[in-house]
Protein backbone atom coordinates (compact mmCIF):
# COMPACT_ATOMS: atom_id res chain seq x y z
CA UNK A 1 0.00 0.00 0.00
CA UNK A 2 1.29 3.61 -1.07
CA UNK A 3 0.33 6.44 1.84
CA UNK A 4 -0.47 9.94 1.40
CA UNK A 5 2.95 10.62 2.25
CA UNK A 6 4.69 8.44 0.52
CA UNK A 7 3.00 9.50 -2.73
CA UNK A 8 3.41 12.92 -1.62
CA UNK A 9 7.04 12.77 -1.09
CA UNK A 10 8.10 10.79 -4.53
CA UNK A 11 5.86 13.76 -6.34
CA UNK A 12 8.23 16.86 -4.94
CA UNK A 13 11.45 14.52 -6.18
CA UNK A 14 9.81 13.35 -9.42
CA UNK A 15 9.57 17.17 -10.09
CA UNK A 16 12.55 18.24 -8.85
CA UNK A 17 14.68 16.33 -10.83
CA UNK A 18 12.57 16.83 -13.97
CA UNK A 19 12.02 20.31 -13.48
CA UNK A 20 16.08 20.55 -13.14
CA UNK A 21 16.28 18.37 -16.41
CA UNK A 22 14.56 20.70 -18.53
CA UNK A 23 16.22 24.04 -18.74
CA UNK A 24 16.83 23.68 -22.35
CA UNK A 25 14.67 22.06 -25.25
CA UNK A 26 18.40 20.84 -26.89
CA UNK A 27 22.13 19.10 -25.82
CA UNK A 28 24.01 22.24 -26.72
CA UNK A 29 26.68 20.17 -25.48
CA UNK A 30 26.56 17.68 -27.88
CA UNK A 31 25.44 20.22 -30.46
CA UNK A 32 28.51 22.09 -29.98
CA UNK A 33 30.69 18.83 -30.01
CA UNK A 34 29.10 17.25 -33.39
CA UNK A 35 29.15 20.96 -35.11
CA UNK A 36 32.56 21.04 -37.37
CA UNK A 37 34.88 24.54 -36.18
CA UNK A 38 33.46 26.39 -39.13
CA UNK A 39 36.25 28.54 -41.33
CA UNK A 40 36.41 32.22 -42.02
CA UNK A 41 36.41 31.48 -45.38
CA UNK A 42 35.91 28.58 -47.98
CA UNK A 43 38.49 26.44 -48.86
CA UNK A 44 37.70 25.63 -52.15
CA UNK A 45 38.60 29.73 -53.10
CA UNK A 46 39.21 31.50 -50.24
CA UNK A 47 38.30 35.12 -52.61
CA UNK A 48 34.58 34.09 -53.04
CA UNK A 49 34.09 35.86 -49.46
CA UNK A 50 31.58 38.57 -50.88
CA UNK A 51 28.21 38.64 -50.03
CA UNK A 52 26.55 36.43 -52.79
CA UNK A 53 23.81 38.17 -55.54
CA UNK A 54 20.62 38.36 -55.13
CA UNK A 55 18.63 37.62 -57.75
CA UNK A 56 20.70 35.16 -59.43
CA UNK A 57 18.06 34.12 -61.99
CA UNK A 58 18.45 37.53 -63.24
CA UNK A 59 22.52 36.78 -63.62
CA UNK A 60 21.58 34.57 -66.86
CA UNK A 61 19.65 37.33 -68.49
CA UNK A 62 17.28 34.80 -70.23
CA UNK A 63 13.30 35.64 -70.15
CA UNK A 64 12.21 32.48 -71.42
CA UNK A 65 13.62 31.01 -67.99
CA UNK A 66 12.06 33.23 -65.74
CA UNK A 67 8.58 32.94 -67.53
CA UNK A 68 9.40 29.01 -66.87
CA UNK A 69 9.82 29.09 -63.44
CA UNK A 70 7.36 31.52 -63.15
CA UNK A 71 5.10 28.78 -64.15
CA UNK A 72 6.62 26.08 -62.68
CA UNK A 73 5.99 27.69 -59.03
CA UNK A 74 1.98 28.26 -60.20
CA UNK A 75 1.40 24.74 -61.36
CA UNK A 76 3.95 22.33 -60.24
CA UNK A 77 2.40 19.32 -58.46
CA UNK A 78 4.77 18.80 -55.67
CA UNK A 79 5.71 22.98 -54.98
CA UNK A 80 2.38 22.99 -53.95
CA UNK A 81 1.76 19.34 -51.85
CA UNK A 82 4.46 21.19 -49.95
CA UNK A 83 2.76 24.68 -49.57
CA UNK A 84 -0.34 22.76 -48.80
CA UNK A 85 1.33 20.92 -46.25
CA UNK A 86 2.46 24.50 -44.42
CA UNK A 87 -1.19 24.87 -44.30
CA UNK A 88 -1.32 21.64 -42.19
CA UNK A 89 1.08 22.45 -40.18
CA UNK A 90 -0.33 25.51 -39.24
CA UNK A 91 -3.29 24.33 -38.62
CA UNK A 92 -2.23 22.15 -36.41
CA UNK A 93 0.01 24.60 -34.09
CA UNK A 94 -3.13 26.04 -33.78
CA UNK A 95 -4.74 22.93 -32.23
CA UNK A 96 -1.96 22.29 -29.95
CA UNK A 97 -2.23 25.91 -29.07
CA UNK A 98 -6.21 25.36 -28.00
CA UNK A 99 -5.34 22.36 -25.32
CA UNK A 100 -4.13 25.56 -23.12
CA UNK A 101 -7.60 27.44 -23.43
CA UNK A 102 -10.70 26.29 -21.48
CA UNK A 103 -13.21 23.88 -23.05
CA UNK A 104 -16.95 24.91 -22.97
CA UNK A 105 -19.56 23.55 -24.24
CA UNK A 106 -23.64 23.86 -24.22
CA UNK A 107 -26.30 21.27 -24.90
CA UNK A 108 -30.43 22.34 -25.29
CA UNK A 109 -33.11 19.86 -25.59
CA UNK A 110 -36.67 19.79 -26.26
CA UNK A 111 -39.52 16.69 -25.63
CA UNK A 112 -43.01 16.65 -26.02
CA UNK A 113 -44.55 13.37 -24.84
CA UNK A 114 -47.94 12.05 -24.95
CA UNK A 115 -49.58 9.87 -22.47
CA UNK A 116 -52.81 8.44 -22.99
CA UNK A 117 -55.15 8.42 -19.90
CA UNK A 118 -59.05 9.26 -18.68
CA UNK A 119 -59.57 13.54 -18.96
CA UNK A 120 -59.64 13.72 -15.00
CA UNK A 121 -56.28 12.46 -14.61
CA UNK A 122 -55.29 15.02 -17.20
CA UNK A 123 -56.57 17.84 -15.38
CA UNK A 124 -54.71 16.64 -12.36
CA UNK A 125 -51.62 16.50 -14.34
CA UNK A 126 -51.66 19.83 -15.32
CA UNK A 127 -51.89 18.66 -19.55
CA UNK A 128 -54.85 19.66 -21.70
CA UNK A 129 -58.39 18.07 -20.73
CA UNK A 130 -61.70 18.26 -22.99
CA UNK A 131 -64.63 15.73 -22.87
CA UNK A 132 -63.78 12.60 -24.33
CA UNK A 133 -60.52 13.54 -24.67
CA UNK A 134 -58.09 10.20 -23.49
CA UNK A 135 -53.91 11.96 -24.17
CA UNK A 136 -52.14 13.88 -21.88
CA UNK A 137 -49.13 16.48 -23.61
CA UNK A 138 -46.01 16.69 -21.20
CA UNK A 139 -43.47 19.35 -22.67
CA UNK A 140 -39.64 19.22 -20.90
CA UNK A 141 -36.85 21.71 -21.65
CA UNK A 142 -33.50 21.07 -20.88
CA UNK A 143 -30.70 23.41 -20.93
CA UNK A 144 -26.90 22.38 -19.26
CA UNK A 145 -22.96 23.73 -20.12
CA UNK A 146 -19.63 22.20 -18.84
CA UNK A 147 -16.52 23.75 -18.43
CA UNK A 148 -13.09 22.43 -18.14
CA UNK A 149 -9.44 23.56 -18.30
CA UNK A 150 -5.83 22.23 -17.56
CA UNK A 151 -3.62 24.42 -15.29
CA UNK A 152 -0.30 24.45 -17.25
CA UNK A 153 1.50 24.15 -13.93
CA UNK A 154 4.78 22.95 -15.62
CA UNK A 155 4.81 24.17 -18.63
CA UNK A 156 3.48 20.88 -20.24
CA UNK A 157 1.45 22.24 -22.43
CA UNK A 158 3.45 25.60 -23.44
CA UNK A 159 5.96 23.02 -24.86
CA UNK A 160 4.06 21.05 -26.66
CA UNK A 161 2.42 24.41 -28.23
CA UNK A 162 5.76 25.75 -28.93
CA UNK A 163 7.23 22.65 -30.81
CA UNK A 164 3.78 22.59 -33.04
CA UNK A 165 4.79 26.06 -33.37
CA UNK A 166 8.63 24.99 -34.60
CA UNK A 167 7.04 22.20 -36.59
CA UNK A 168 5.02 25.03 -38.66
CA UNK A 169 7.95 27.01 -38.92
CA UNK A 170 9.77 24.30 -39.95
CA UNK A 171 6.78 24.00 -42.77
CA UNK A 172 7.30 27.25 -44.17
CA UNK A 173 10.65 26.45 -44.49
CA UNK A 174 10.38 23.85 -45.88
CA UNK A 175 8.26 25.75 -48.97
CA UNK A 176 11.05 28.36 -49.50
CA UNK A 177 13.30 25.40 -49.97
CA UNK A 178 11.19 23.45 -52.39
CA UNK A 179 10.90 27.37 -53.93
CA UNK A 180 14.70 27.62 -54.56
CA UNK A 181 14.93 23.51 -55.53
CA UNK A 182 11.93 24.03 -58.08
CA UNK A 183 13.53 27.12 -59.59
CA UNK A 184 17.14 25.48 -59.75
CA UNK A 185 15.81 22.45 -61.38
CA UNK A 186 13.79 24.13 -63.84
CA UNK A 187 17.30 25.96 -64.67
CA UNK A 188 18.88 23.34 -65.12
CA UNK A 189 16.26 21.00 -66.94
CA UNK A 190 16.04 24.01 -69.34
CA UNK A 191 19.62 24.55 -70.20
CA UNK A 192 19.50 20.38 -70.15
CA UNK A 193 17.32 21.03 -73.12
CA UNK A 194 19.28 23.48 -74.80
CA UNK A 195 22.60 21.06 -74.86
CA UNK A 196 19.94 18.33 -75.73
CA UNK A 197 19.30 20.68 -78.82
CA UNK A 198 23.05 21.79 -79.62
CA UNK A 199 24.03 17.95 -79.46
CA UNK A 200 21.38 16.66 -81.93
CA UNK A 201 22.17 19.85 -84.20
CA UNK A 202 25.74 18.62 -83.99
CA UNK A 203 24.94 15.08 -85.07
CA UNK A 204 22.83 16.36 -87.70
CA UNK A 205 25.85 17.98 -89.21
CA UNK A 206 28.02 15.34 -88.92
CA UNK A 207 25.90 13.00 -90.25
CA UNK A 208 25.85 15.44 -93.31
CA UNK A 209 29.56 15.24 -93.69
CA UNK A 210 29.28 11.93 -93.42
CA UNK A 211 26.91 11.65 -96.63
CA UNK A 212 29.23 14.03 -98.43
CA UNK A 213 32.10 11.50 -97.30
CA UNK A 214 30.10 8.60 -99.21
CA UNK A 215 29.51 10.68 -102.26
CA UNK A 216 32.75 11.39 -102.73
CA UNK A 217 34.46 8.36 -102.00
CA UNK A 218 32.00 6.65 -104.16
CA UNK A 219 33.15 8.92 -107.16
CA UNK A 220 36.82 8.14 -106.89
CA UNK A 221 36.00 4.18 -106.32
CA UNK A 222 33.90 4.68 -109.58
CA UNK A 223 37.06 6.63 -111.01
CA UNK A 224 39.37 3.81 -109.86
CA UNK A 225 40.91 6.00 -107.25
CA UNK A 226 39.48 4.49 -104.20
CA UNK A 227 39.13 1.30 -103.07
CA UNK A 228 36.33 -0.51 -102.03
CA UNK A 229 37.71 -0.56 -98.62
CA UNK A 230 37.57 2.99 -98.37
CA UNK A 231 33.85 2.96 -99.59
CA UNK A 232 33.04 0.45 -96.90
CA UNK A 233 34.79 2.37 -94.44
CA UNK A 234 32.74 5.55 -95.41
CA UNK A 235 29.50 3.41 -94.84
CA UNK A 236 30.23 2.02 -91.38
CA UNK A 237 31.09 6.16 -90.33
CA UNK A 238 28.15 7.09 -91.75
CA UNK A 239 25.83 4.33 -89.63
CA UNK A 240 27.63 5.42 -86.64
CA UNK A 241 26.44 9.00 -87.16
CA UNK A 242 23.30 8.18 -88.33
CA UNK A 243 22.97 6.06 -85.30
CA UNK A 244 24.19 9.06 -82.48
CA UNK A 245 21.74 10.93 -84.32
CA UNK A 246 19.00 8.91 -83.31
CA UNK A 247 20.29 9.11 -79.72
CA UNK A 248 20.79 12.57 -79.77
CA UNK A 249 16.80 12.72 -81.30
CA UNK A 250 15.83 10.42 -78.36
CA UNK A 251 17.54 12.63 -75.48
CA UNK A 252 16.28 15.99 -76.48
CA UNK A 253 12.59 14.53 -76.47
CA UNK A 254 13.04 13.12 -72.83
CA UNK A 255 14.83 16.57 -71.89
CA UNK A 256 11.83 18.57 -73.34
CA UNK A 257 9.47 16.31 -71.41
CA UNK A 258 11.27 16.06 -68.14
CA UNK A 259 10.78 20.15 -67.97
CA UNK A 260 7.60 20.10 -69.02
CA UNK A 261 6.18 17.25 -66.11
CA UNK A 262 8.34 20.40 -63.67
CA UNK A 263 5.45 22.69 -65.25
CA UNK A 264 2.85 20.67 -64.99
CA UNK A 265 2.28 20.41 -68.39
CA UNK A 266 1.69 17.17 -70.29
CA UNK A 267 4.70 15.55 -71.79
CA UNK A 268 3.73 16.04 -75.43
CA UNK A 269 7.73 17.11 -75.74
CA UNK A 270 6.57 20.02 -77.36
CA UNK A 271 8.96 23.00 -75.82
CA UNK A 272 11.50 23.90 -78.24
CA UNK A 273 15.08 24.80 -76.43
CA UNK A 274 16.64 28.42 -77.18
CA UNK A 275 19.69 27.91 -79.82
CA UNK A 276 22.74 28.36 -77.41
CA UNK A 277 23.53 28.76 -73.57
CA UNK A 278 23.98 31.83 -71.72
CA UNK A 279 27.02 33.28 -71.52
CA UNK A 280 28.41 33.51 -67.31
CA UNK A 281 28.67 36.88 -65.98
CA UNK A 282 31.82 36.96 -63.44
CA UNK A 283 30.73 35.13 -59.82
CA UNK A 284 30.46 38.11 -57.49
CA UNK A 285 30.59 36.14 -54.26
CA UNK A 286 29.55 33.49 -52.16
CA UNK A 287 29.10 35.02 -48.20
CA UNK A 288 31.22 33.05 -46.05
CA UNK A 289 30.71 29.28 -44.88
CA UNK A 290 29.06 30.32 -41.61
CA UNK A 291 26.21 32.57 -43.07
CA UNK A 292 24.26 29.64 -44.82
CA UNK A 293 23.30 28.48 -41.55
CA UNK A 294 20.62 31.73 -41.52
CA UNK A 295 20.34 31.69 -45.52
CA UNK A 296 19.59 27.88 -46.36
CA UNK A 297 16.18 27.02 -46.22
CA UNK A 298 16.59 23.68 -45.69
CA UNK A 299 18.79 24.53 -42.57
CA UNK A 300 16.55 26.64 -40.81
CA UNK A 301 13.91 23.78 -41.33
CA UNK A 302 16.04 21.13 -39.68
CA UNK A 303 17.37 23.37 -37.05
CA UNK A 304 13.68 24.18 -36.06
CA UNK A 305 12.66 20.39 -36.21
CA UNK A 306 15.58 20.11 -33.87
CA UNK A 307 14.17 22.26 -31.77
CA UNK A 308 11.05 21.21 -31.82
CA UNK A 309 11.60 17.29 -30.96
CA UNK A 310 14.00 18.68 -27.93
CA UNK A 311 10.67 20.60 -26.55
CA UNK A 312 8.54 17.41 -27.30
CA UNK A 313 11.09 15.49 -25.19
CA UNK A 314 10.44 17.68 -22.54
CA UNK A 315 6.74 18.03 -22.76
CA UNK A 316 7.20 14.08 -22.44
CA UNK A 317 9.22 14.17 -19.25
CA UNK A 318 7.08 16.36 -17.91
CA UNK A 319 3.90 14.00 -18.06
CA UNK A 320 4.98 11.98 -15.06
CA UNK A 321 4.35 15.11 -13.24
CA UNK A 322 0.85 15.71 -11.14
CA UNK A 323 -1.72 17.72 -14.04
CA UNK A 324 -3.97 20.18 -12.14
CA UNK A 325 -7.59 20.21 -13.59
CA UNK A 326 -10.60 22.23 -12.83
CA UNK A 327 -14.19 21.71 -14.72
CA UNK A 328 -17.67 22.68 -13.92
CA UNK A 329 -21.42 21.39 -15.03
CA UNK A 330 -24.30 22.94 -14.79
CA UNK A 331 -27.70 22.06 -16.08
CA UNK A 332 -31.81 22.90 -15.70
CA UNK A 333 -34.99 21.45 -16.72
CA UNK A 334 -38.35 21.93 -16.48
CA UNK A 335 -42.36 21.79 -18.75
CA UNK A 336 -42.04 25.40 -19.62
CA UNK A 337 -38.93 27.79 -21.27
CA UNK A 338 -39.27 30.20 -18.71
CA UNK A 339 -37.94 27.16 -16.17
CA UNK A 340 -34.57 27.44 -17.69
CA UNK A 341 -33.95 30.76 -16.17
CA UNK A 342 -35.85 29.87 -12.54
CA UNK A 343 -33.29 30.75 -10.33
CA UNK A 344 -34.79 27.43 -8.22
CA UNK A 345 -34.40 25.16 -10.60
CA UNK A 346 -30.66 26.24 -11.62
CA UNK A 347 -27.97 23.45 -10.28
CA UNK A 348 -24.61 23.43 -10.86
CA UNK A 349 -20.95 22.09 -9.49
CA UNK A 350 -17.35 23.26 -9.72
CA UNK A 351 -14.58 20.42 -9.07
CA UNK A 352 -11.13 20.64 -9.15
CA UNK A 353 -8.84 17.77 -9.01
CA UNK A 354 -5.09 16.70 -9.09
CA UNK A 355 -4.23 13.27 -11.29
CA UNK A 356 -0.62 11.80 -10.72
CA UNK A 357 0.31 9.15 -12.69
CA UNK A 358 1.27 6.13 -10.52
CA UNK A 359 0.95 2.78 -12.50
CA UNK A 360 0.82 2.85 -16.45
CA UNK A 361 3.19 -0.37 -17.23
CA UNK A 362 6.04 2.21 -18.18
CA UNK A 363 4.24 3.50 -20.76
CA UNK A 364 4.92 7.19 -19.46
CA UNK A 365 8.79 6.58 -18.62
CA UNK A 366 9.10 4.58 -22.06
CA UNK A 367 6.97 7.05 -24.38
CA UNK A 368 9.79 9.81 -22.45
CA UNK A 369 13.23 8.33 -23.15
CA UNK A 370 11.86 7.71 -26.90
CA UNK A 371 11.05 11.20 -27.31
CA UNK A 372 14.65 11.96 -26.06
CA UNK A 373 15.63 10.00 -28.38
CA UNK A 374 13.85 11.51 -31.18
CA UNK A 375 15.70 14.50 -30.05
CA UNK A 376 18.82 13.40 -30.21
CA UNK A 377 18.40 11.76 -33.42
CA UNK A 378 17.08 15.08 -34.98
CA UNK A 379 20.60 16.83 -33.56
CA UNK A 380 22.35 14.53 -35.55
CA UNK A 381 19.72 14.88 -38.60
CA UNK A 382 20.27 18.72 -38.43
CA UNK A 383 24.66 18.29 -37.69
CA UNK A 384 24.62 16.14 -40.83
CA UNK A 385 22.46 18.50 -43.00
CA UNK A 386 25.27 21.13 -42.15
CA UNK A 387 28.04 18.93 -43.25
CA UNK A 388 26.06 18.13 -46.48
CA UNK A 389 25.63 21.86 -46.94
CA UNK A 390 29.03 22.14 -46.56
CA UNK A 391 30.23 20.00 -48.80
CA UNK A 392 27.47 21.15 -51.69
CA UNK A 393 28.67 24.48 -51.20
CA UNK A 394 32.59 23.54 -51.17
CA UNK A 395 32.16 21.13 -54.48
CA UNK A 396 30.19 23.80 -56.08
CA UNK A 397 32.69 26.81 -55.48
CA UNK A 398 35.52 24.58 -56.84
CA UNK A 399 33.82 23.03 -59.45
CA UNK A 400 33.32 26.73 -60.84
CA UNK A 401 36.90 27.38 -61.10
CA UNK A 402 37.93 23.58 -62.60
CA UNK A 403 34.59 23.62 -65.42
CA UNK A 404 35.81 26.83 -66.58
CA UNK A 405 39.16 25.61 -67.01
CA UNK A 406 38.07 22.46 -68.54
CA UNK A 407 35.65 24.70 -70.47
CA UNK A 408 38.96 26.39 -71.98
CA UNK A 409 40.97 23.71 -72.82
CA UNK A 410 38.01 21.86 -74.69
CA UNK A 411 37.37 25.03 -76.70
CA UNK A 412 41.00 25.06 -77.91
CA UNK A 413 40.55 21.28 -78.56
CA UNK A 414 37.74 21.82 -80.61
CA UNK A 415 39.08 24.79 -82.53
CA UNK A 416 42.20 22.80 -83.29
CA UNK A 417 40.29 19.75 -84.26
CA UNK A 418 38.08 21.75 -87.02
CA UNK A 419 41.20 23.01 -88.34
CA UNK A 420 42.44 19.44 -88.67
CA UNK A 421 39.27 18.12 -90.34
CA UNK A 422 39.27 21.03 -92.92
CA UNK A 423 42.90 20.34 -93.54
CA UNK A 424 42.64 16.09 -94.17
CA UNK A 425 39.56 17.22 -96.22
CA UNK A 426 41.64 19.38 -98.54
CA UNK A 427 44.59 16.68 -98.73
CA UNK A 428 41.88 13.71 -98.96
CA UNK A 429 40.43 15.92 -102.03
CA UNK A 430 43.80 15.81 -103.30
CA UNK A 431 44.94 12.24 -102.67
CA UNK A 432 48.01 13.43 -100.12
CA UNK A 433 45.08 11.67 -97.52
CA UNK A 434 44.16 8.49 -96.83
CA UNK A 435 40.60 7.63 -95.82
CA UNK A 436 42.00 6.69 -92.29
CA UNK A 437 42.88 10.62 -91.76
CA UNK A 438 39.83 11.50 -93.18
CA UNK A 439 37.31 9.69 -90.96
CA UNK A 440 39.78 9.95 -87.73
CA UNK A 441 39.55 14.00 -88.35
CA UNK A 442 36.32 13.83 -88.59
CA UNK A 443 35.81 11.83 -85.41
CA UNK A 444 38.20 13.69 -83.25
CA UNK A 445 36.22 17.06 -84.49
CA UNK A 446 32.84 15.73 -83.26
CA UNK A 447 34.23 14.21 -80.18
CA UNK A 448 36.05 17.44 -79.22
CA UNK A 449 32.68 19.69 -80.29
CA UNK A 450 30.36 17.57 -78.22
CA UNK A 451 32.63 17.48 -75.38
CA UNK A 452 32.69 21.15 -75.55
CA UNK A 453 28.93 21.99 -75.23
CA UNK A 454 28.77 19.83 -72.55
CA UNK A 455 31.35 21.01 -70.22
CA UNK A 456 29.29 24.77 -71.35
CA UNK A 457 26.30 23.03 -69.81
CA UNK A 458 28.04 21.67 -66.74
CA UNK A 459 29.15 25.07 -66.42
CA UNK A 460 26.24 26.65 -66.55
CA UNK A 461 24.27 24.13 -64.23
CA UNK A 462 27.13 23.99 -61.58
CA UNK A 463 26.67 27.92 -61.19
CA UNK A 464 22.93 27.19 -60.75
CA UNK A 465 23.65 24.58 -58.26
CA UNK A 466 26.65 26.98 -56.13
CA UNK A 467 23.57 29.53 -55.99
CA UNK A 468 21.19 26.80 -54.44
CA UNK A 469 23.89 25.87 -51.62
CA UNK A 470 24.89 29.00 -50.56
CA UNK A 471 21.47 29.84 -50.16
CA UNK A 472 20.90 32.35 -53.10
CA UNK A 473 17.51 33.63 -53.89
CA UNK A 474 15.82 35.10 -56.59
CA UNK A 475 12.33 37.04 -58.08
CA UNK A 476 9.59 36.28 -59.49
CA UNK A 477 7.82 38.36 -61.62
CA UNK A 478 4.92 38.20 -58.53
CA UNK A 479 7.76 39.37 -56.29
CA UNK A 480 9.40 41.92 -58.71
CA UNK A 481 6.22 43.63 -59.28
CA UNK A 482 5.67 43.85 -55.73
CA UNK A 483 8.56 45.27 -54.88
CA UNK A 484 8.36 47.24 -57.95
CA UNK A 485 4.93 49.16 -56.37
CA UNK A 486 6.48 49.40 -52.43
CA UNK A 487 9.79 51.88 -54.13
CA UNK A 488 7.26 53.32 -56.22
CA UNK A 489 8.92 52.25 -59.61
């Protein structure tokens, strides 16, 4: 048997020690000890310190991109699961937020009855009597509230309100960062598209030179200049342009239809690409590797999912401490309206109570370590997202420096192989070539060309990508205009 005492006593320790155990929401210890000593500067180029652009869509100076994301952000399917979800969230941080209020509620009922009986009883009764009448009409009215409410003694209930609150926050978040991710991929689908474009264009023309190859070879194998060799050798070039052709035909489709299922648009493969990239205006800075923490979207979301599973955690320990509970009923009846206000007939109660959890099976203790568990799992959840943020950002700010060199060095390759190919094409013409330099030219020029719009593209999307992880933003033309009519412009 537990006594009064007994119970009393192991209450003022219980909350002792838990009210001493929940000074702060999250291990800053351990957050401070899994958190990487952050440089001044980034290592991949320690001269991209600069705060970074702002509207970095802008940077490419291509409408026909804007106008895409523009759309994208009205129509695309999972942009707005994820605004809708904010919504949720919200709506929900404003339940949690209600458990602190009192809880009222009313109930009114009306009842007519009849009773069947001799007309003298009905007199008696008080219910209408006539001669030969046999039914007796009873009317009750019935009018009662209740009231309770939860004294947030221990700050229960604030926590849990506050980490719905962090969870919505988290939400919004959440949307900027699927803003930014939609826009980036949308960049990057589109200029996808327009390499798509350049490559097939490329194979187009080479499988034109290697027609005019044929034709020509043919005409000196008919003159006796040629072999047959060199005939079948023109052939077997010419399949294997025809047949990158085909790819090339293949991968712009799927390119135009990946961006247009980011739209929202059926994949009919319908958008046509612009004819080149955009040309790179000079990177004007990247912040330094500290400030993404408050620029990322992403970050802020996990950092405020952090703290919200730290205050659940709490809110958790704090449930094996006594809840203080008040709630009231009152109620009236009576055959007539006016009975509901008859100061006679009004009854009512007020109790109060205190409920301390002694026995549940553990469930209490158990459902409180896994909640501090949760929390320490989404520490590590949010420490890793800033490593991976990191490391985006790092990879992306070297990358610029190395694709622009590679850029360089496959333009000069390219240049120097189209001089080659015109060269073996004069000397082929002439007989001081054989077939073999011919088609070899050729080759090395198409290699080197295709190579070089693709390192153009990888270019262009890193630069896209270095703007996404350092936490860049941009406008829409919804946010231009706005801003547009606040400076009066």
């Amino acid at each position: 048997m537990f006594s009064g005492k007994t119970i009393f006593r192991s209450s003022a320790a219980a909350t002792a020690i838990l009210m001493a155990a929940s000074c702060a929401s999250v291990d800053q210890e351990l957050l401070q000890a899994q958190l990487p000593e952050t440089p001044g500067a980034w290592t991949a180029d320690e001269a991209v310190v600069a705060a970074p652009t702002g509207d970095w869509v802008a940077a490419f100076h291509d409408t026909a991109l804007r106008g895409l994301i523009d759309e994208a952000l009205e129509r695309n399917n999972n942009y707005l699961a994820t605004a809708a979800n904010l919504e949720q969230a919200r709506a929900g941080a404003r339940i949690t937020r209600s458990n602190m209020l009192p809880t009222i509620g009313a109930n009114f009922s009306a009842q007519r009855s009849a009773i069947v009986t001799d007309p003298t009883t009905a007199a008696q009764a008080g219910g209408t009597a006539s001669s030969g009448s046999s039914r007796l009409y009873i009317n009750n009215f019935s009018l009662g509230g209740s009231l309770s409410w939860e004294a947030d003694v221990w700050g229960r209930l604030t926590d849990e309100t506050r980490a719905a609150y962090k969870n919505a926050a988290a939400a919004h978040a959440d949307l900027e960062a699927a803003r930014l991710s939609l826009a980036a991929r949308v960049s990057q689908a589109w200029f996808a598209l327009i390499e798509a474009r350049q490559q097939r264009e490329l194979a187009e023309r080479d499988t034109q030179a290697r027609e005019r190859n044929l034709r020509v070879t043919e005409r000196r194998y008919d003159r006796g200049v040629s072999s047959s060799l060199d005939v079948r050798l023109s052939r077997s070039a010419l399949g294997s342009s025809q047949a990158n052709l085909a790819l090339r035909q293949r991968l712009e489709l799927e390119a135009s239809r990946a961006l247009e299922v980011l739209l929202g648009r059926y994949p009919a493969a319908e958008l046509e690409a612009a004819a080149t990239l955009p040309s790179l205006p000079e990177l004007a800075g990247a912040g330094a590797p500290g400030d993404i923490l408050s620029r990322r979207p992403d970050l802020m979301a996990a950092e405020a999912r952090m703290d919200a599973a730290g205050l659940q955690a709490r809110a958790a320990r704090k449930q094996l401490l006594p809840q203080f509970t008040i709630s009231s009923r009152a109620g009236t009846s009576g055959p007539d309206l006016a009975d509901l206000t008859d100061p006679r007939r009004l009854a009512g109660n007020m109790l109060g109570g205190i409920f301390q959890p002694l026995f549940q099976g553990g469930r209490l203790l158990a459902n409180s370590k896994r909640a501090r568990a949760v929390a320490e799992a989404s520490l590590y959840n949010y420490v890793q997202t800033v490593l991976t943020a990191y490391q985006e950002a790092e990879n992306a700010i070297a990358a610029e420096t190395l694709l622009a060199a590679r850029e360089e060095a496959l333009l000069l390759a390219y240049e120097e192989a189209a001089a080659a190919e015109e060269l073996t094409e004069r000397r082929y013409s002439s007989g001081a070539a054989t077939i073999f330099n011919l088609l070899d030219a050729q080759t090395r020029r198409i290699s080197s060309e295709s190579a070089y719009i693709q390192a153009q593209q990888q270019r262009v999307s890193n630069r896209v990508q270095l703007y996404l992880a350092i936490g860049g933003d941009f406008l829409t033309e919804e946010r231009l205009a706005a801003l547009q009519a606040d400076t009066g412009e």
